[in-house]
C-alpha atoms as a PDB file:
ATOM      1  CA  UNK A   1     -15.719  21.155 -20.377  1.00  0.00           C
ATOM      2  CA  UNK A   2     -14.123  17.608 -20.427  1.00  0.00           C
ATOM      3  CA  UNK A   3     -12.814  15.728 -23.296  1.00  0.00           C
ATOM      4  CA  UNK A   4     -13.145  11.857 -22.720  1.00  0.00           C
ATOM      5  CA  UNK A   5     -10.668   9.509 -23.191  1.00  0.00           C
ATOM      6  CA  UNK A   6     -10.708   7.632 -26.508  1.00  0.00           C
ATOM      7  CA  UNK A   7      -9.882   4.304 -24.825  1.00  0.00           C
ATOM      8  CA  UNK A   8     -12.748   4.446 -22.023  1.00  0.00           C
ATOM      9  CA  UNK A   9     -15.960   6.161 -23.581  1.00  0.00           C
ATOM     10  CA  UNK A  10     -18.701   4.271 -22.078  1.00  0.00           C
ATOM     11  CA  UNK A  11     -16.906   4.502 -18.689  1.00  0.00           C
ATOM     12  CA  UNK A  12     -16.804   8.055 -19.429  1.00  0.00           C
ATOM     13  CA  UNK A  13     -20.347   8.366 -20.839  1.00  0.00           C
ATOM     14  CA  UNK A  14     -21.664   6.971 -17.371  1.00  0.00           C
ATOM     15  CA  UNK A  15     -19.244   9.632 -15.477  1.00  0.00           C
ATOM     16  CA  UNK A  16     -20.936  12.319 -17.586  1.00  0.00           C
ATOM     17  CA  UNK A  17     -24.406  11.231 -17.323  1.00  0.00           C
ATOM     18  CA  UNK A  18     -24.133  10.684 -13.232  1.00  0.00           C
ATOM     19  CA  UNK A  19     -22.687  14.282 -13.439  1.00  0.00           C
ATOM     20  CA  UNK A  20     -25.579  15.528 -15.494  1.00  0.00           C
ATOM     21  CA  UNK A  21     -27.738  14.314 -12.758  1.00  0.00           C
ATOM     22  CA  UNK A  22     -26.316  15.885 -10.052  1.00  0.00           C
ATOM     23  CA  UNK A  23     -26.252  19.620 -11.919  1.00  0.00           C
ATOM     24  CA  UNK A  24     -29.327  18.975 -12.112  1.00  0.00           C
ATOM     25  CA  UNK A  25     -30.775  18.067  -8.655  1.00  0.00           C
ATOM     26  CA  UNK A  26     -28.622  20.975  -7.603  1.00  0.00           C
ATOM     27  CA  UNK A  27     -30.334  23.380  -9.487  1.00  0.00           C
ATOM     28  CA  UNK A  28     -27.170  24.519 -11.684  1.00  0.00           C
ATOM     29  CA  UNK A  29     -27.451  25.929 -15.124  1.00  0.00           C
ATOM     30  CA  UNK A  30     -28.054  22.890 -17.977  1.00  0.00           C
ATOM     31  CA  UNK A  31     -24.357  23.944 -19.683  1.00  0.00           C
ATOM     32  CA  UNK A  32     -22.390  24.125 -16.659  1.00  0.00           C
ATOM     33  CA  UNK A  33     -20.749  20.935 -17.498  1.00  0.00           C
ATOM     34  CA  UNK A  34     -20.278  19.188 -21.359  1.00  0.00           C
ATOM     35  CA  UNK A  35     -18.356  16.240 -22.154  1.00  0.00           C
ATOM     36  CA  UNK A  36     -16.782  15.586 -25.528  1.00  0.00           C
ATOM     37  CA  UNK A  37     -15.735  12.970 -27.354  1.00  0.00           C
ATOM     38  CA  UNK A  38     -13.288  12.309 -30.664  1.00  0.00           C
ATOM     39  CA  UNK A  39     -10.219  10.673 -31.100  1.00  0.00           C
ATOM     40  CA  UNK A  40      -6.500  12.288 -31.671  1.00  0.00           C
ATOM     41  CA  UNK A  41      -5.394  15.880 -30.547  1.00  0.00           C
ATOM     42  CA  UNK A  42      -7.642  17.943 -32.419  1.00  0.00           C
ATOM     43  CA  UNK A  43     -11.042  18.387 -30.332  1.00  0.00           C
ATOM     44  CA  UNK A  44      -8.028  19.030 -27.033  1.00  0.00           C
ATOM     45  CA  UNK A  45      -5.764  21.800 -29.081  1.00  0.00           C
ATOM     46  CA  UNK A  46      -8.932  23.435 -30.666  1.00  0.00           C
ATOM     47  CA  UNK A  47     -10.560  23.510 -26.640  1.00  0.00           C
ATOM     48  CA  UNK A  48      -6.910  25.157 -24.928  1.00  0.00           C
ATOM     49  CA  UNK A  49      -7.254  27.493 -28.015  1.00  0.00           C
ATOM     50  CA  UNK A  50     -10.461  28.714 -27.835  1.00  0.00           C
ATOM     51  CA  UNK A  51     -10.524  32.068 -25.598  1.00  0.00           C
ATOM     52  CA  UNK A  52     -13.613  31.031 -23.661  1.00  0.00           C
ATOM     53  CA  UNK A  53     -11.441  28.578 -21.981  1.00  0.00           C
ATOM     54  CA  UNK A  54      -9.822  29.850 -19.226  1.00  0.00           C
ATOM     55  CA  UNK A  55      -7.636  27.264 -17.436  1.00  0.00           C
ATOM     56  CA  UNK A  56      -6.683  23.636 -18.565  1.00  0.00           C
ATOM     57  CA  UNK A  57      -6.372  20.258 -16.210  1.00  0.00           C
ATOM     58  CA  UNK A  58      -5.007  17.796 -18.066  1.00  0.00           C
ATOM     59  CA  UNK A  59      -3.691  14.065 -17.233  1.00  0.00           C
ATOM     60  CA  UNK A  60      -1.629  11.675 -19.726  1.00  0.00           C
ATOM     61  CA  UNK A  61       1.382  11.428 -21.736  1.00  0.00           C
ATOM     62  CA  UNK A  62       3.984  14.551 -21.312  1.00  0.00           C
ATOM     63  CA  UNK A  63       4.557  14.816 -25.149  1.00  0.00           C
ATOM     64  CA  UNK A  64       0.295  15.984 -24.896  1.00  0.00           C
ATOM     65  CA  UNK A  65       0.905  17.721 -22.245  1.00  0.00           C
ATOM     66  CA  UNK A  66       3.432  19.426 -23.428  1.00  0.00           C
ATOM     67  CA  UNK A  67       1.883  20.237 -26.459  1.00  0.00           C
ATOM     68  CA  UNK A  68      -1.473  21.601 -24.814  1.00  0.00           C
ATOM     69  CA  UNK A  69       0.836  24.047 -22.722  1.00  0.00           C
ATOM     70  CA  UNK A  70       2.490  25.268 -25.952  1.00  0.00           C
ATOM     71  CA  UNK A  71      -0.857  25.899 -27.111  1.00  0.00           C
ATOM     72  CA  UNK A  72      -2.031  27.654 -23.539  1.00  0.00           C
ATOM     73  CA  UNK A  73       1.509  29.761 -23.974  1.00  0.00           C
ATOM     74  CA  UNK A  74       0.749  30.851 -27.270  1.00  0.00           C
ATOM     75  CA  UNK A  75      -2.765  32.413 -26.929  1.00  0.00           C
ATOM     76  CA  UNK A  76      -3.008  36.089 -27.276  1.00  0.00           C
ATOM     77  CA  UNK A  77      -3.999  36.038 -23.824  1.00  0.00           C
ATOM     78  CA  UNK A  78      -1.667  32.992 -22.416  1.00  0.00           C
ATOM     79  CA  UNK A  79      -3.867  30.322 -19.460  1.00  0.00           C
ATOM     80  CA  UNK A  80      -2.891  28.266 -17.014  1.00  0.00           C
ATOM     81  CA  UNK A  81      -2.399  24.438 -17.145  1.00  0.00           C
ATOM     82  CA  UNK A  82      -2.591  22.237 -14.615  1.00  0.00           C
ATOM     83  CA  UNK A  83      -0.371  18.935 -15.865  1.00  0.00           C
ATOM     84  CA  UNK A  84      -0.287  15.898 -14.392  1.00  0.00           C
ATOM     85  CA  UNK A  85       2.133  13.933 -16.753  1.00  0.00           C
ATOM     86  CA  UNK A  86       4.073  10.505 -16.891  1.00  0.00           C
ATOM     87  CA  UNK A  87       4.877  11.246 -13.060  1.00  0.00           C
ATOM     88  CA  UNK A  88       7.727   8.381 -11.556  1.00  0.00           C
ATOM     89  CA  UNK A  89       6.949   9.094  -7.992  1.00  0.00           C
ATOM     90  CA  UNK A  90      10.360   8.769  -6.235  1.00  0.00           C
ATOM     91  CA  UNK A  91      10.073   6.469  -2.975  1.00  0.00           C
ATOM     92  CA  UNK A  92      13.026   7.217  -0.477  1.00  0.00           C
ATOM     93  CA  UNK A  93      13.940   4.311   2.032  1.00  0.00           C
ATOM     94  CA  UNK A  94      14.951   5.421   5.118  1.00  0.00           C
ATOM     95  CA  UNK A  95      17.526   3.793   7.051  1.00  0.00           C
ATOM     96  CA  UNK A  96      15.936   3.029  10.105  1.00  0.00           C
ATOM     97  CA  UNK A  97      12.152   2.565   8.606  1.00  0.00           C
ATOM     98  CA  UNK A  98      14.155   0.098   6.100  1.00  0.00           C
ATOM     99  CA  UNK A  99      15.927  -2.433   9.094  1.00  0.00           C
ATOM    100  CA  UNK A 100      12.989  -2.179  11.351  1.00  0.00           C
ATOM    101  CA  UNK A 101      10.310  -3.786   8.523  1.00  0.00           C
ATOM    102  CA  UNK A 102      12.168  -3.657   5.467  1.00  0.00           C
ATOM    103  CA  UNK A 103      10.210  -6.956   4.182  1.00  0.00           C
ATOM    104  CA  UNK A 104       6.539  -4.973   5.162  1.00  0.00           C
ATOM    105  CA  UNK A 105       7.544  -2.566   2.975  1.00  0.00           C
ATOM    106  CA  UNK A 106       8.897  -4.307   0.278  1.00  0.00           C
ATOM    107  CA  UNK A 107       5.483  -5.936   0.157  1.00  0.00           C
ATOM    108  CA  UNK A 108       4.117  -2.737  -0.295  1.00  0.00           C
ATOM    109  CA  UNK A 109       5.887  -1.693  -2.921  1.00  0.00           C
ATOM    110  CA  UNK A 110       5.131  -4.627  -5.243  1.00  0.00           C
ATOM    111  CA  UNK A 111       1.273  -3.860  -4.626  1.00  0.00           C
ATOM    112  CA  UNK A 112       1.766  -0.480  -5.046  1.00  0.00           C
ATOM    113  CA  UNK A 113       3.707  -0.902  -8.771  1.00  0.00           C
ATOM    114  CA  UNK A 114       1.165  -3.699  -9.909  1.00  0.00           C
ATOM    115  CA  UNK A 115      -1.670  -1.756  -8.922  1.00  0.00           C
ATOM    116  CA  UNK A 116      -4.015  -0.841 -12.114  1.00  0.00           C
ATOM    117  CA  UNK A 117      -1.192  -2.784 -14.462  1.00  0.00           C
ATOM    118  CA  UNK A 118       1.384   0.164 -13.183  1.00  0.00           C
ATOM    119  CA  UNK A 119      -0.796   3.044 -14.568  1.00  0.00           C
ATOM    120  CA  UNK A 120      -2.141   4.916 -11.957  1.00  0.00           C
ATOM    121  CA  UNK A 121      -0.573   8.392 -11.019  1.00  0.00           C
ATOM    122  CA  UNK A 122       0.419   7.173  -7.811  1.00  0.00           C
ATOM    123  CA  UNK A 123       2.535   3.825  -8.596  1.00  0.00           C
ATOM    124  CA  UNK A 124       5.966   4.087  -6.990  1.00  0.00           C
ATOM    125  CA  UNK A 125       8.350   4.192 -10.321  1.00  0.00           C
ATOM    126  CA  UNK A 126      12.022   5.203  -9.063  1.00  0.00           C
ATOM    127  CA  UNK A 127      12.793   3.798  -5.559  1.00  0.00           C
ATOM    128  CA  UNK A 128      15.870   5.271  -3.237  1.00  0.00           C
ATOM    129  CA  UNK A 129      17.714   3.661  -1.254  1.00  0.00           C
ATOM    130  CA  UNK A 130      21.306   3.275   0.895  1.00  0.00           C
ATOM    131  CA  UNK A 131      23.389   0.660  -0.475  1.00  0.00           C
ATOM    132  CA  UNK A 132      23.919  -1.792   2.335  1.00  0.00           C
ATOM    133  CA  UNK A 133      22.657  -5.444   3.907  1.00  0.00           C
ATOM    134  CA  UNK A 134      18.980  -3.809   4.325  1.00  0.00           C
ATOM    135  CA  UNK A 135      18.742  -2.519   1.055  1.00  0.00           C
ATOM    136  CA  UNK A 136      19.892  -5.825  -0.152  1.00  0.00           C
ATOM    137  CA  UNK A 137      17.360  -7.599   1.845  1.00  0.00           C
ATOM    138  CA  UNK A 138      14.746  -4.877   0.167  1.00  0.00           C
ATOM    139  CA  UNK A 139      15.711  -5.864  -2.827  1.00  0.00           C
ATOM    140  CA  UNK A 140      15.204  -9.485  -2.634  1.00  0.00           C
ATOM    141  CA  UNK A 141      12.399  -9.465  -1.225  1.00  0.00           C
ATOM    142  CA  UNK A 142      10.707  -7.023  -3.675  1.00  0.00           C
ATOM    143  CA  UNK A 143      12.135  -9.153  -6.277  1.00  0.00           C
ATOM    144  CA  UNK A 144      10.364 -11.877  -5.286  1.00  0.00           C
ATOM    145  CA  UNK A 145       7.262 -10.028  -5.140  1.00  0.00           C
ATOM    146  CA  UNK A 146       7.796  -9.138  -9.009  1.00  0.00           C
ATOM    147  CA  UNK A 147       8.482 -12.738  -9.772  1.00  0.00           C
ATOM    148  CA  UNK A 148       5.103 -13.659  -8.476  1.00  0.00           C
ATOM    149  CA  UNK A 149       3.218 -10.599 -10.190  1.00  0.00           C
ATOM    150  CA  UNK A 150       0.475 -11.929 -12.236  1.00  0.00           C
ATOM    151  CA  UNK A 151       0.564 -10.556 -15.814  1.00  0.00           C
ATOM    152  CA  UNK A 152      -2.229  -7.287 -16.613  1.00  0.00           C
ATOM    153  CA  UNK A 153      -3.661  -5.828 -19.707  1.00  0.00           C
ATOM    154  CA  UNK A 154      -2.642  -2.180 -20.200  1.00  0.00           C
ATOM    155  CA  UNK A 155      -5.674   0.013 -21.363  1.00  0.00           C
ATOM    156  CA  UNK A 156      -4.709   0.837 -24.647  1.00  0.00           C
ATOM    157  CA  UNK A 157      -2.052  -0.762 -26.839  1.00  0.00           C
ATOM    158  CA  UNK A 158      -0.343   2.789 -27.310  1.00  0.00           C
ATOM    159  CA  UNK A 159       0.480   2.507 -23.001  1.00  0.00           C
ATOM    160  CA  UNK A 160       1.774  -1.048 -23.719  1.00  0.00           C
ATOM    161  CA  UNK A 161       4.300  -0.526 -26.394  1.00  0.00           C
ATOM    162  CA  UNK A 162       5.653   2.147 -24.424  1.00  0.00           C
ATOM    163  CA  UNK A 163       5.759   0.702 -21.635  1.00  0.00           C
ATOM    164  CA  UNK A 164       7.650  -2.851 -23.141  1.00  0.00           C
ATOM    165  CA  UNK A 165      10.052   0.138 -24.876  1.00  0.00           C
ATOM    166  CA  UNK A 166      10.973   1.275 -21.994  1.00  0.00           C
ATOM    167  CA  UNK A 167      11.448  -2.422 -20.323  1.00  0.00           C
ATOM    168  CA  UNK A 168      13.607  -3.077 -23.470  1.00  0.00           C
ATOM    169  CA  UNK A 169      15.528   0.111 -22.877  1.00  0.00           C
ATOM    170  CA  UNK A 170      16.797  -0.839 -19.447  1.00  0.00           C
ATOM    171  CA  UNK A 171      16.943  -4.428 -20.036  1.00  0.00           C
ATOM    172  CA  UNK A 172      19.873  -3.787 -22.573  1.00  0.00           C
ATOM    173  CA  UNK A 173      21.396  -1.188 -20.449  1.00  0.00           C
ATOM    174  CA  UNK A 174      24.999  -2.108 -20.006  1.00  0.00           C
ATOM    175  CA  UNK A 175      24.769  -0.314 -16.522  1.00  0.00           C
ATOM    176  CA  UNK A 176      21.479  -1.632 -15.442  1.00  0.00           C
ATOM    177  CA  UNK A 177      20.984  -5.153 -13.588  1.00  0.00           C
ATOM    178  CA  UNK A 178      17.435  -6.822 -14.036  1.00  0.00           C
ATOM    179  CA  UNK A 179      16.245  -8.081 -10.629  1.00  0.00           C
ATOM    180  CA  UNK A 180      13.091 -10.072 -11.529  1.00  0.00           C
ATOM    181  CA  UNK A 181       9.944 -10.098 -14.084  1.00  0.00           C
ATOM    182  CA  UNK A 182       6.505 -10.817 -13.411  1.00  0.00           C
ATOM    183  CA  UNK A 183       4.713 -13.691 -14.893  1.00  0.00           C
ATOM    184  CA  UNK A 184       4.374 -13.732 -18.776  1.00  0.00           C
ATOM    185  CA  UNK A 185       0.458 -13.542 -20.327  1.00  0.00           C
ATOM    186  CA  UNK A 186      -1.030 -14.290 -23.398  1.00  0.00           C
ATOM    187  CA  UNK A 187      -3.196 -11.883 -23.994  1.00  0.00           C
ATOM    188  CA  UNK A 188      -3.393  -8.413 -26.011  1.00  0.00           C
ATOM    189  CA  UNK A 189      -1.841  -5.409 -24.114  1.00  0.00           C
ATOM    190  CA  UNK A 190      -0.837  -7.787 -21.371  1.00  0.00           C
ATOM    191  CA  UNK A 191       2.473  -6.469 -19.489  1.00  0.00           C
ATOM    192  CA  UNK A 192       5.034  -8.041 -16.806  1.00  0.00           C
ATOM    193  CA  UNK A 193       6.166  -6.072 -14.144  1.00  0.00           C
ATOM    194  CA  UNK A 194       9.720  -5.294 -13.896  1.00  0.00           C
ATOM    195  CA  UNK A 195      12.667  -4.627 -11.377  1.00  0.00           C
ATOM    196  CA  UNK A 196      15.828  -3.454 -12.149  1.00  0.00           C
ATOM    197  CA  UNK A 197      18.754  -1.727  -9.850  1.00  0.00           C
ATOM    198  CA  UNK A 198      21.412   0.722 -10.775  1.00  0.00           C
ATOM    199  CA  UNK A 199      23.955   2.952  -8.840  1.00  0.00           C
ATOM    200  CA  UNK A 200      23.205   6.454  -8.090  1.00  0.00           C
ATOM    201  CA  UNK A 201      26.082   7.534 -10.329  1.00  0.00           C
ATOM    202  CA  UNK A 202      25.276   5.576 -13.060  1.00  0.00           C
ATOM    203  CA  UNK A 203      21.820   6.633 -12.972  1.00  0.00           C
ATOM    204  CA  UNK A 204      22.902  10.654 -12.376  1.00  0.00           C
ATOM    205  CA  UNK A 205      25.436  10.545 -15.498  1.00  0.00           C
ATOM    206  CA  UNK A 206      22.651   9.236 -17.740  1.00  0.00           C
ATOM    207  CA  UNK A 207      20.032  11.753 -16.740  1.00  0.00           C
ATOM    208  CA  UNK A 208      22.879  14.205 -17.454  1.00  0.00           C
END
């Protein structure tokens, strides 16, 4: 059973249907797959909290995550979920990988944080590094990546107030320095992308 996203239901519609299809020509049972649709929480909680359901996959926000696995946890008979939930991917910079092609892989980075306007599961959001020359030189040259970023549309305008809170957040960060922003659009949900450095203390004795 899959609940569609509110912001994408054609795209899901044609996922469905191409699914139907296939359970079809493969000769499963008609109800082996459904897809639902409705906006808000409801349709999601009522689904985790019926007892036919037996585990939950779920991608998104971690406050709905969160909220589906206090559902799961409160069941009579409590079900697995499978969360996959504002994720930052940590990116460690080795030494030696860093002064043999430091600038290669700054290039990488920058594609890898623009791609899909930063909202894919696997964009690199919290990179590691040794401070030193190299890292310096990875720095510059990523920030001159960002400064060259064209400007995307976010898929929903939810994502892109979040996301420019949490650019405001860091931006006025006393212990936070703002490397570069991407290129400024005009249109709705459009976002810049956004460097910014801190020590590793600095950023430890905040996340304590």
């Amino acid at each position: 059973v899959v609940k569609g996203h509110s912001a994408h239901p054609g795209t899901s519609e044609l996922v469905g249907r191409a699914i139907q299809r296939a359970v079809k020509a493969c000769g499963l049972p008609e109800g082996v797959f459904s897809l639902l649709f409705g906006s808000g929480n409801d349709i999601g909680q009522a689904l985790v909290a019926d007892p036919r359901i037996q585990a939950v996959g779920f991608t998104g926000s971690r406050r709905g995550g969160n909220a589906l696995m206090a559902t799961a946890q409160a069941r009579p008979q409590p079900i697995p979920v499978y969360a996959e939930m504002s994720s930052i991917n940590p990116v460690f910079l080795l030494p030696e990988a860093l002064k043999a092609r430091g600038g290669q892989i700054a290039e990488g980075f920058v594609g890898s944080l623009n791609m899909g306007a930063g909202q894919f599961c696997t964009n690199p959001g919290l990179v590691i590094g040794v401070k030193g020359a190299d890292l310096d030189a990875f720095i510059e040259a990523a920030g001159d990546g960002v400064k060259g970023s064209a400007a995307q549309t976010m898929l929903t305008p939810g994502i892109h107030g979040a996301y420019d809170d949490g650019v405001g957040a860091l931006a006025g960060h006393p212990k936070v320095r703002e490397v570069a922003r991407g290129q400024a659009g005009d249109g709705p949900n459009t976002c810049r992308s956004a460097l910014f450095v801190a020590s590793a203390a600095d950023f430890l004795a905040d996340e304590a």
